[in-house]
Structure formats: structure tokens, C-alpha cells
C-alpha atoms as a PDB file:
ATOM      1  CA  UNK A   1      -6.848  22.072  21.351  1.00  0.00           C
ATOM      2  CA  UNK A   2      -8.255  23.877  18.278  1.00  0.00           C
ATOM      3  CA  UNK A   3      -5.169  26.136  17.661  1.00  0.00           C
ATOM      4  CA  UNK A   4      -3.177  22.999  17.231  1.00  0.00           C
ATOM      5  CA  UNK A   5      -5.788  21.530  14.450  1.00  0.00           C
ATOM      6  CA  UNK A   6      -5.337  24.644  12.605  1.00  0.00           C
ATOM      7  CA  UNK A   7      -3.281  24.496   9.695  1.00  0.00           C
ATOM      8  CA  UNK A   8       0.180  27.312   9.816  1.00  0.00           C
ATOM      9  CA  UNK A   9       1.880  29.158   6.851  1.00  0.00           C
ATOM     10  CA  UNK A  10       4.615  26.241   7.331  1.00  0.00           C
ATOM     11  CA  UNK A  11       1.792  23.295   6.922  1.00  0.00           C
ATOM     12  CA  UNK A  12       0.512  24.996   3.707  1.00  0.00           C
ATOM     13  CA  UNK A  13       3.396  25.348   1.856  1.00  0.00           C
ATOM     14  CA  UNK A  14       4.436  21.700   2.775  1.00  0.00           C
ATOM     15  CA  UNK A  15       0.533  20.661   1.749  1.00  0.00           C
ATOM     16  CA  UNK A  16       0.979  22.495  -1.292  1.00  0.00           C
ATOM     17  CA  UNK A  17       4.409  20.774  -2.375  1.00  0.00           C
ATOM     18  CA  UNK A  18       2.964  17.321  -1.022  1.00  0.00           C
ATOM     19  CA  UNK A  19       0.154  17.667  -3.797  1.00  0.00           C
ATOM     20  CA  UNK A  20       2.210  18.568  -6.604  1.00  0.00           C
ATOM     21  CA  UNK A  21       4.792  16.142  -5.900  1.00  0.00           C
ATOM     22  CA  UNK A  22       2.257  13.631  -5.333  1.00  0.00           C
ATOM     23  CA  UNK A  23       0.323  14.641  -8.705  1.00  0.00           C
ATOM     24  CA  UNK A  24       3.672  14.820 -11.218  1.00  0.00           C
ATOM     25  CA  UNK A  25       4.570  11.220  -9.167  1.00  0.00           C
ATOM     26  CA  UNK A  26       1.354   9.396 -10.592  1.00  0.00           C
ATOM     27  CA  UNK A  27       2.058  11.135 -13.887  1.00  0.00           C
ATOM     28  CA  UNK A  28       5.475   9.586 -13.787  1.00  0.00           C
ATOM     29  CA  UNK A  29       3.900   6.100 -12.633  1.00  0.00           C
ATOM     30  CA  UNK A  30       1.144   5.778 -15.229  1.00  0.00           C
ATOM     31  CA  UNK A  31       3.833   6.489 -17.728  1.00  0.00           C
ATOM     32  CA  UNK A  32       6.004   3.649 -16.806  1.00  0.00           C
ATOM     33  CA  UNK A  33       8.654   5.974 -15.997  1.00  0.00           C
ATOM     34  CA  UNK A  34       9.274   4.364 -12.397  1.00  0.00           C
ATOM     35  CA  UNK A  35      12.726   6.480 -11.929  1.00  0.00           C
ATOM     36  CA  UNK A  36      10.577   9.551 -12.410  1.00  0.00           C
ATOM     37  CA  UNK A  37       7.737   8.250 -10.218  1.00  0.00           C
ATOM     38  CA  UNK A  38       9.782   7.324  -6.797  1.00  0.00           C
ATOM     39  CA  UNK A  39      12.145  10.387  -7.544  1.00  0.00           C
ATOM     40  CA  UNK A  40       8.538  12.463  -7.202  1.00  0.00           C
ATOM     41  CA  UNK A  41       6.688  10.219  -4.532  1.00  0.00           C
ATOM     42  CA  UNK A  42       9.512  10.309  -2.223  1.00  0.00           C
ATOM     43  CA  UNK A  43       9.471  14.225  -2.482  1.00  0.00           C
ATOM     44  CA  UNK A  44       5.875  13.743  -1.369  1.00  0.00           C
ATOM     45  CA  UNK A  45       6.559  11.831   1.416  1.00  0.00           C
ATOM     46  CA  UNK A  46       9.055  14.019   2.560  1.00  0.00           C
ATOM     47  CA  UNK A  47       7.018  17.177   2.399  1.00  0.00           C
ATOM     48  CA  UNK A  48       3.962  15.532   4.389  1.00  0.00           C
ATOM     49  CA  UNK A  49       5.788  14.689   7.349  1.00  0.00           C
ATOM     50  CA  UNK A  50       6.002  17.935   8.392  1.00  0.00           C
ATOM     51  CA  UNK A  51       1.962  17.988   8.700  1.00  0.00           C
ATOM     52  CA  UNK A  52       1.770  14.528   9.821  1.00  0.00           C
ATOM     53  CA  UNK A  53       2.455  13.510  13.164  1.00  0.00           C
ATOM     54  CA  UNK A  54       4.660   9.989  13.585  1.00  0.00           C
ATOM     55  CA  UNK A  55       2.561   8.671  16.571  1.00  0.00           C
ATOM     56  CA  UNK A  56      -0.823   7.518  15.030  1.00  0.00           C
ATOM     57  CA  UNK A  57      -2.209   7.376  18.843  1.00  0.00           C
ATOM     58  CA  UNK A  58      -1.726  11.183  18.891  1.00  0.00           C
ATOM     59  CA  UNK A  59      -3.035  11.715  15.343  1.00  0.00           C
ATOM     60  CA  UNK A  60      -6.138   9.848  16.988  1.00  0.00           C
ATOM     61  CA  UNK A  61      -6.416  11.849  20.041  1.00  0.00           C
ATOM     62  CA  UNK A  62      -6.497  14.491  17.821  1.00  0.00           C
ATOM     63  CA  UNK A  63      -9.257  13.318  14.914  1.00  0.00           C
ATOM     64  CA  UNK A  64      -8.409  15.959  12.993  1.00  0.00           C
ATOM     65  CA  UNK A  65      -8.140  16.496   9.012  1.00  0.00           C
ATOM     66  CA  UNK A  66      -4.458  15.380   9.263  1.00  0.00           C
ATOM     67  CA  UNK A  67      -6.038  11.593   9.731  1.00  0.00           C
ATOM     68  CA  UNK A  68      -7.342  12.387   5.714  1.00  0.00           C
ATOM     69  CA  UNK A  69      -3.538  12.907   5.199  1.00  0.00           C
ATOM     70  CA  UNK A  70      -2.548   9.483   6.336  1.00  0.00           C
ATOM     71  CA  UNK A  71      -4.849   7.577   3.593  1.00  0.00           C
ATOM     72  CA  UNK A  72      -3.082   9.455   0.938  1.00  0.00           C
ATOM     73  CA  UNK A  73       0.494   8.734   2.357  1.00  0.00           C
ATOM     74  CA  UNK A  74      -0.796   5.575   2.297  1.00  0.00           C
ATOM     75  CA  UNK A  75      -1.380   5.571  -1.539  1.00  0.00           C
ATOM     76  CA  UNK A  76       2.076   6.806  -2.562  1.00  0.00           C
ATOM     77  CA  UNK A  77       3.554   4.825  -0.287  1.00  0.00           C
ATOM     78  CA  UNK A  78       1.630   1.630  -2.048  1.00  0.00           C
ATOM     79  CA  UNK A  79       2.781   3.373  -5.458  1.00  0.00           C
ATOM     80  CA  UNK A  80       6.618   3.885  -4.579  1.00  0.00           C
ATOM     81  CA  UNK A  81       6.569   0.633  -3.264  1.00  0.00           C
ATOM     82  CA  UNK A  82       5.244  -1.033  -6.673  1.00  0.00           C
ATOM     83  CA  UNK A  83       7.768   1.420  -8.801  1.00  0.00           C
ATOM     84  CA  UNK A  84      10.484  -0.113  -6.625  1.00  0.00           C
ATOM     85  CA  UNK A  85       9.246  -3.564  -7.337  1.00  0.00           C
ATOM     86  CA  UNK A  86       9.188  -2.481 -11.277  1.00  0.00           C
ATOM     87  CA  UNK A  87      12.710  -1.392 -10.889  1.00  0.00           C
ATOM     88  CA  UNK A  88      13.640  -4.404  -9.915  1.00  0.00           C
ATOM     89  CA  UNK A  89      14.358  -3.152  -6.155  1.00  0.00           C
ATOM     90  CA  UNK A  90      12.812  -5.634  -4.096  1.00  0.00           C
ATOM     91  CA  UNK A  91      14.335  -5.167  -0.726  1.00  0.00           C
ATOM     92  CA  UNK A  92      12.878  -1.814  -0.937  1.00  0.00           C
ATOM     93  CA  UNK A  93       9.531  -2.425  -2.234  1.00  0.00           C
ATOM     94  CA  UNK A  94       8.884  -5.538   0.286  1.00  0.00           C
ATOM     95  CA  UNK A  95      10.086  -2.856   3.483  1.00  0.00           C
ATOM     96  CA  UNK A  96       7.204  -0.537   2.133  1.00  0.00           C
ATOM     97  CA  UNK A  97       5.038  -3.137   1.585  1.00  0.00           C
ATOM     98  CA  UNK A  98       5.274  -4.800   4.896  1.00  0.00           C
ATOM     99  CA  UNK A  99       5.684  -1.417   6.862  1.00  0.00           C
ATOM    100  CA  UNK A 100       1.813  -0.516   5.617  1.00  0.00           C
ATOM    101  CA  UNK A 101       0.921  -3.994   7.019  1.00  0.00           C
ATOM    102  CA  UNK A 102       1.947  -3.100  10.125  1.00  0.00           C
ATOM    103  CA  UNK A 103       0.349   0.189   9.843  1.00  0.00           C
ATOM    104  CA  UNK A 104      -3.026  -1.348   9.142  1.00  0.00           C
ATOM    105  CA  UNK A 105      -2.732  -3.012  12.047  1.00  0.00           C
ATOM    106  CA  UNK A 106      -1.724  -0.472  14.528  1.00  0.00           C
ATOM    107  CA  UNK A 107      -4.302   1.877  12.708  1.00  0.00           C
ATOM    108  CA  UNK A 108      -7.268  -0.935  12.968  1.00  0.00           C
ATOM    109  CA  UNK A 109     -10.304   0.579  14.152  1.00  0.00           C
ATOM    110  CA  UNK A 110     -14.026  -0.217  12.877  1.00  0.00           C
ATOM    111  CA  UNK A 111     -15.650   3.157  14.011  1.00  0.00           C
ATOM    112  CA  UNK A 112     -14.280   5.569  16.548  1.00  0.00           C
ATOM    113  CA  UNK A 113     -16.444   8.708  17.741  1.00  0.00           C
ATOM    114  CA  UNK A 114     -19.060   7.944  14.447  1.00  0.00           C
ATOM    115  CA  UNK A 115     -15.939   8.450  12.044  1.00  0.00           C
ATOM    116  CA  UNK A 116     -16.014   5.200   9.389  1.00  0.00           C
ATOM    117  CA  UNK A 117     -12.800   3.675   9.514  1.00  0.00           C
ATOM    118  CA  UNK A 118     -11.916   4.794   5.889  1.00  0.00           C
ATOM    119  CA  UNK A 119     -11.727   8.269   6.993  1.00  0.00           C
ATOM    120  CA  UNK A 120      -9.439   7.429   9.837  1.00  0.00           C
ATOM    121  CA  UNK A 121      -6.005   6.794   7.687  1.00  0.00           C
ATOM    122  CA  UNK A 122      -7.004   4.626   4.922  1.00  0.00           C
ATOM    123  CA  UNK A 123      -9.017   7.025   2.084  1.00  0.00           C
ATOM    124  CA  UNK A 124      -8.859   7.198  -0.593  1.00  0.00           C
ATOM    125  CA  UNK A 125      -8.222   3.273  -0.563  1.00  0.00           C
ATOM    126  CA  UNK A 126      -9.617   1.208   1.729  1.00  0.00           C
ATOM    127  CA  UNK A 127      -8.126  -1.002   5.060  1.00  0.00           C
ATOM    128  CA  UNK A 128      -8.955  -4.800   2.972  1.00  0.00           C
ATOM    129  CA  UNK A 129      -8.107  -2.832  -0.543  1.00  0.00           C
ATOM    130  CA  UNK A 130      -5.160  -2.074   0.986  1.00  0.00           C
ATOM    131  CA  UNK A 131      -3.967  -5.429   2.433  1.00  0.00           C
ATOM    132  CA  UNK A 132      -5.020  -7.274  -0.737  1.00  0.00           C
ATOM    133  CA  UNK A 133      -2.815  -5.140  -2.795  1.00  0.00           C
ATOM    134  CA  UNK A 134       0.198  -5.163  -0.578  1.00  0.00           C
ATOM    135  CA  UNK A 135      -0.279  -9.277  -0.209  1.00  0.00           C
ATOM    136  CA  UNK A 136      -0.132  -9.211  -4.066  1.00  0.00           C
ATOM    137  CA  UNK A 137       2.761  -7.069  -3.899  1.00  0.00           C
ATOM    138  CA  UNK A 138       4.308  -9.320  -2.376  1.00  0.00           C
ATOM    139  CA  UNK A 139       3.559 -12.602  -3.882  1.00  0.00           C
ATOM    140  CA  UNK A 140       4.967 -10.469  -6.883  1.00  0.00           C
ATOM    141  CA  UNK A 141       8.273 -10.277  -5.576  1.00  0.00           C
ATOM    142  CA  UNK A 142       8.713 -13.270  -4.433  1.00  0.00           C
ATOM    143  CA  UNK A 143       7.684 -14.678  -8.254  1.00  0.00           C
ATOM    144  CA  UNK A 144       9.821 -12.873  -9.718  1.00  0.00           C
ATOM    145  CA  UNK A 145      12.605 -14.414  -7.438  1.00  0.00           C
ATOM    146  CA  UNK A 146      11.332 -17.782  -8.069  1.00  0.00           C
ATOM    147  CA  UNK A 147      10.315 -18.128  -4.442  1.00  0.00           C
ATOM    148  CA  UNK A 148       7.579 -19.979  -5.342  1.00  0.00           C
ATOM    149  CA  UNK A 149       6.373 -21.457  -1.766  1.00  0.00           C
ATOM    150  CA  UNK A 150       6.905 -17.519  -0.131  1.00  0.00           C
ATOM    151  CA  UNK A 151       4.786 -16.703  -3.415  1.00  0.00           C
ATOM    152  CA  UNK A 152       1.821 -18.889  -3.027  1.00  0.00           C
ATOM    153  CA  UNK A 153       1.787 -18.141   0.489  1.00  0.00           C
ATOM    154  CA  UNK A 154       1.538 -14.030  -0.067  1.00  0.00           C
ATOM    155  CA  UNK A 155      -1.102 -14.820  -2.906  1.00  0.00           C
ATOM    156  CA  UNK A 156      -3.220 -17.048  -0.794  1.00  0.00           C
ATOM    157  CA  UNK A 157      -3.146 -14.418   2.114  1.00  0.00           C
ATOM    158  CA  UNK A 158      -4.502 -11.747  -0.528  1.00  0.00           C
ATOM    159  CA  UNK A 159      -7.674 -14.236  -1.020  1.00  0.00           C
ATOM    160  CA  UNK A 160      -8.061 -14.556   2.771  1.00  0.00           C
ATOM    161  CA  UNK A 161      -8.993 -10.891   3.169  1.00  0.00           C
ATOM    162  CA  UNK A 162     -12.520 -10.546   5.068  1.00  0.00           C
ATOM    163  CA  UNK A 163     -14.467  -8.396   2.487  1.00  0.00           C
ATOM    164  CA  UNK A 164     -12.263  -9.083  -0.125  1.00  0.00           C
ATOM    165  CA  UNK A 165     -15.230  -9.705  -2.863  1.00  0.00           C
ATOM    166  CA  UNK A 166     -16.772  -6.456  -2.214  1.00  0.00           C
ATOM    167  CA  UNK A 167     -13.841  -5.215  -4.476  1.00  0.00           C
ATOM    168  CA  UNK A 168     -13.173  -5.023  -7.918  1.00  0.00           C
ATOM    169  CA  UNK A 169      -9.684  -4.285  -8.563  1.00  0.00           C
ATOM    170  CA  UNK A 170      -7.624  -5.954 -10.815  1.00  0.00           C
ATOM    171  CA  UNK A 171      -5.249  -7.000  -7.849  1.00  0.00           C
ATOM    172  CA  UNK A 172      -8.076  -8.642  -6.412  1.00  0.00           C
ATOM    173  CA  UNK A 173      -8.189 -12.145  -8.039  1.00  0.00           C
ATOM    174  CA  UNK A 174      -5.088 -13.482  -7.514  1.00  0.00           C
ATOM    175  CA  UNK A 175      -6.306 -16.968  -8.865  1.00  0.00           C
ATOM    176  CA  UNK A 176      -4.210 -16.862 -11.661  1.00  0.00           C
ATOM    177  CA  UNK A 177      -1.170 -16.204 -10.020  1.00  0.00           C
ATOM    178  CA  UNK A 178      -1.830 -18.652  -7.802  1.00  0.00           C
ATOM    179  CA  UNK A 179      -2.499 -21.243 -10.380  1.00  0.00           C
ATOM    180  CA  UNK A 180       0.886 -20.772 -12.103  1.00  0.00           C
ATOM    181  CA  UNK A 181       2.528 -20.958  -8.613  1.00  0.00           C
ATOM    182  CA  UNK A 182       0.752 -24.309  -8.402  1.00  0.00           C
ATOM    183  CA  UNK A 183       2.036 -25.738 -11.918  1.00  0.00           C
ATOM    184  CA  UNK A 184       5.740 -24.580 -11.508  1.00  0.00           C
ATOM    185  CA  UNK A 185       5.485 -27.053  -8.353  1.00  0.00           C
ATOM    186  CA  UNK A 186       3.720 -29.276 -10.467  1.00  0.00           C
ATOM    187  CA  UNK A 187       0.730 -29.835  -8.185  1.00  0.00           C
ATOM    188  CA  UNK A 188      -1.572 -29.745 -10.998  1.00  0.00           C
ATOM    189  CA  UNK A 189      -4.787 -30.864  -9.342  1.00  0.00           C
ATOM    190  CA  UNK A 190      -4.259 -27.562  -7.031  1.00  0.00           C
ATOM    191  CA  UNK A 191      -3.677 -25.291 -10.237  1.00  0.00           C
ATOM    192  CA  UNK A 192      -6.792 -26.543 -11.420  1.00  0.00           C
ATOM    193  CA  UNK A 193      -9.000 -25.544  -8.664  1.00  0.00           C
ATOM    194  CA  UNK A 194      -7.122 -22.280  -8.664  1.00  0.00           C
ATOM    195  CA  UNK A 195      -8.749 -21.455 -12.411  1.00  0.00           C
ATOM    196  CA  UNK A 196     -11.875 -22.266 -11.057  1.00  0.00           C
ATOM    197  CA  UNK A 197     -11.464 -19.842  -8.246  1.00  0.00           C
ATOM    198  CA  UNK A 198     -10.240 -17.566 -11.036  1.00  0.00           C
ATOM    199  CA  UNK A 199     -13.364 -17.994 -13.549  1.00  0.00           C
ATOM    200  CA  UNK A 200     -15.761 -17.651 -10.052  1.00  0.00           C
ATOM    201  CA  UNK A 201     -13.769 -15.048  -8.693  1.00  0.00           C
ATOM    202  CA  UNK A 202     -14.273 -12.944 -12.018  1.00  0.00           C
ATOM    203  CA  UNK A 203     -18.296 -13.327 -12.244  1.00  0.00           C
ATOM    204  CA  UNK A 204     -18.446 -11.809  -8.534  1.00  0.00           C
ATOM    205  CA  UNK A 205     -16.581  -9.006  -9.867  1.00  0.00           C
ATOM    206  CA  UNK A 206     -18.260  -8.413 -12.593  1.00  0.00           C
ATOM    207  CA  UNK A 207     -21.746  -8.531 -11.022  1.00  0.00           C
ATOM    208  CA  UNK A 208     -20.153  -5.919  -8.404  1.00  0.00           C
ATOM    209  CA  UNK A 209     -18.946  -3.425 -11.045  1.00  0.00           C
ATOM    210  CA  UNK A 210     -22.691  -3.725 -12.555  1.00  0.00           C
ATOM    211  CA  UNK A 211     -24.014  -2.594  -9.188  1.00  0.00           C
ATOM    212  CA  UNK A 212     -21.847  -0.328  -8.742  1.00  0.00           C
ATOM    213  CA  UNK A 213     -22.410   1.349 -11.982  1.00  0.00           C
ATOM    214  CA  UNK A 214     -25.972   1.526 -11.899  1.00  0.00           C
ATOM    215  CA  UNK A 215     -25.764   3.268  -8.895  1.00  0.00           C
ATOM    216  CA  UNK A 216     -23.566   5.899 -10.153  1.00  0.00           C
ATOM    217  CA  UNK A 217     -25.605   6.466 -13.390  1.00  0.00           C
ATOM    218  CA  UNK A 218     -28.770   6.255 -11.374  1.00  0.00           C
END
């Protein structure tokens, strides 16, 4: 069993071209050059499937380092998806988006032989982090297509996360979205409470980054 956990000269080099693909990708990203960044992530992606197996149940037999893999083809696969999105390629970006739903939900386990269930596929971003983002994602596209019903109904399911104030992403209060949804349907009354969930939304963030920064400075 161990010789199959170890990592080959064929592994390595793929490892090595996953990170620098993955690196120059996020580079691309964070300069708004979204061509750049899929061109890159999807270089990424293809490099790590050679280390990664495709059947998660054997990747959990195996509870090996490859799992830590999995988390960060997670996170390129959120960030191709949103550069596809950018690009105006929704089609694409909503198959990414719901293929890492489904992945969350084949891959759902709390704690499995004492290993959290951030470690097993969903580092460096969490399982709800995750399925907030990609609900936003999705709300997203279906704004920008004027779907306003699909919309509301993506944003709504980002709120309905369990854990989903223990966060403090951006992505993670929705409430104005949702309130604009509400006015271009012209249920006001509904927009309104949505700025209220907004404003309350905000303070609980907030008061978690304070937390979380004393404890780092601590």
C-alpha cells in the first residue's frame, strides 16, 4: 500500500508544472487578464490529473497527501470558473460551477479516521466557503442574463449555507444582490428586508474578522 502513496519521477514533474501553472494562473486572474488566467489554470488542471485519481472513493481508501491535492483543484477550478463567467462564457462557468456542487456532495464527510473534513478535498477553502461561492457564482450568471427568478433563487441558496456566518468573505453576504433581484421584480417590501439582512449580515462579519484578528496578532 505504501509504494503506491509514494510520489514517482512522473508525479513530480507533473506537481511541479501544476504549481507553476497554478501560480502564473492567479497572477493572470488578479490582473484581470481572464484570457491569461483560464489559458494557465487549465494547464494546471491538466497537469494534476496525472497525480490525482478520478474515483474520490479510491482517493479515500487511500487517505493519502493526494486528498491535499483535491482542495487545490478545487480552487482553480472555482477561479477558471469565475474567469469564464468574466469572459462572458457562461455555459462554461455554470458546468464548473455546478460540477464542484456535485463534488461537495459526493466528497461530504464530517471526520473520517480523525482527519477534519477540510483536509479531505476541500483546503485551502472550505466545504460551506465553497458552496457559498459557487451559489453566488451562479446567481451571477443568471443576473447578468436577466434571469432574475433563477438569480434570486442561487442567491438565496448561498444564505442557506449551515455555517455560513462563520465566514467573512466578500461573497458571503449576498443581501445586496438579493435586494436588487427583489426591486427589478418590483417586490419592494422583500428588497427592503433584504438591506436589512445586508446591514445585519455585515456587523456579524465584522465582529468575526475582529476575532479572528486578535487571535492572529495574539
Amino acid at each position: 500500500m505504501y509504494e503506491e502513496l509514494r510520489v514517482n519521477s512522473e508525479e513530480s514533474d507533473a506537481i511541479d508544472s501544476f504549481n507553476k501553472f497554478r501560480y502564473r494562473g492567479f497572477d493572470y486572474f488578479y490582473e484581470d487578464d481572464y484570457d491569461g488566467a483560464i489559458k494557465n489554470m487549465e494547464k494546471a488542471l491538466d497537469a494534476i490529473e496525472i497525480y490525482l485519481p478520478t474515483n474520490v472513493k479510491f482517493t479515500l481508501e487511500n487517505l493519502s497527501h493526494r486528498l491535499f491535492f483535491l482542495g487545490f483543484r478545487n480552487e482553480i477550478l472555482l477561479q477558471l470558473g469565475i474567469s469564464y463567467r468574466k469572459s462572458g462564457f457562461y455555459y462554461k462557468a455554470k458546468e464548473i460551477f455546478e460540477g464542484l456542487i456535485h463534488f461537495t456532495e459526493e466528497f461530504r464527510v464530517g471526520d473520517i479516521l480523525g482527519f477534519e473534513e477540510m483536509i479531505l478535498g476541500y483546503h485551502p477553502v472550505s466545504r460551506y466557503e465553497l458552496l457559498c461561492t459557487l451559489w453566488s457564482e451562479i446567481g451571477l450568471i443568471y443576473k447578468d442574463l436577466k434571469l432574475y427568478n433563477e438569480a434570486l433563487d442561487a442567491f438565496y441558496k448561498s444564505t442557506h449555507i449551515p455555517k455560513i456566518k462563520l465566514f467573512s468573505a466578500p461573497c458571503h453576504n449576498p443581501w445586496l444582490e438579493i435586494a436588487y433581484l427583489h426591486e427589478q421584480l418590483e417586490d419592494f417590501s422583500a428588497a427592503k428586508s433584504a438591506k436589512k439582512e445586508f446591514k445585519k449580515t455585515n456587523k456579524l462579519i465584522r465582529k468575526k474578522d475582529r476575532r479572528r484578528l486578535r487571535w492572529v496578532y495574539r
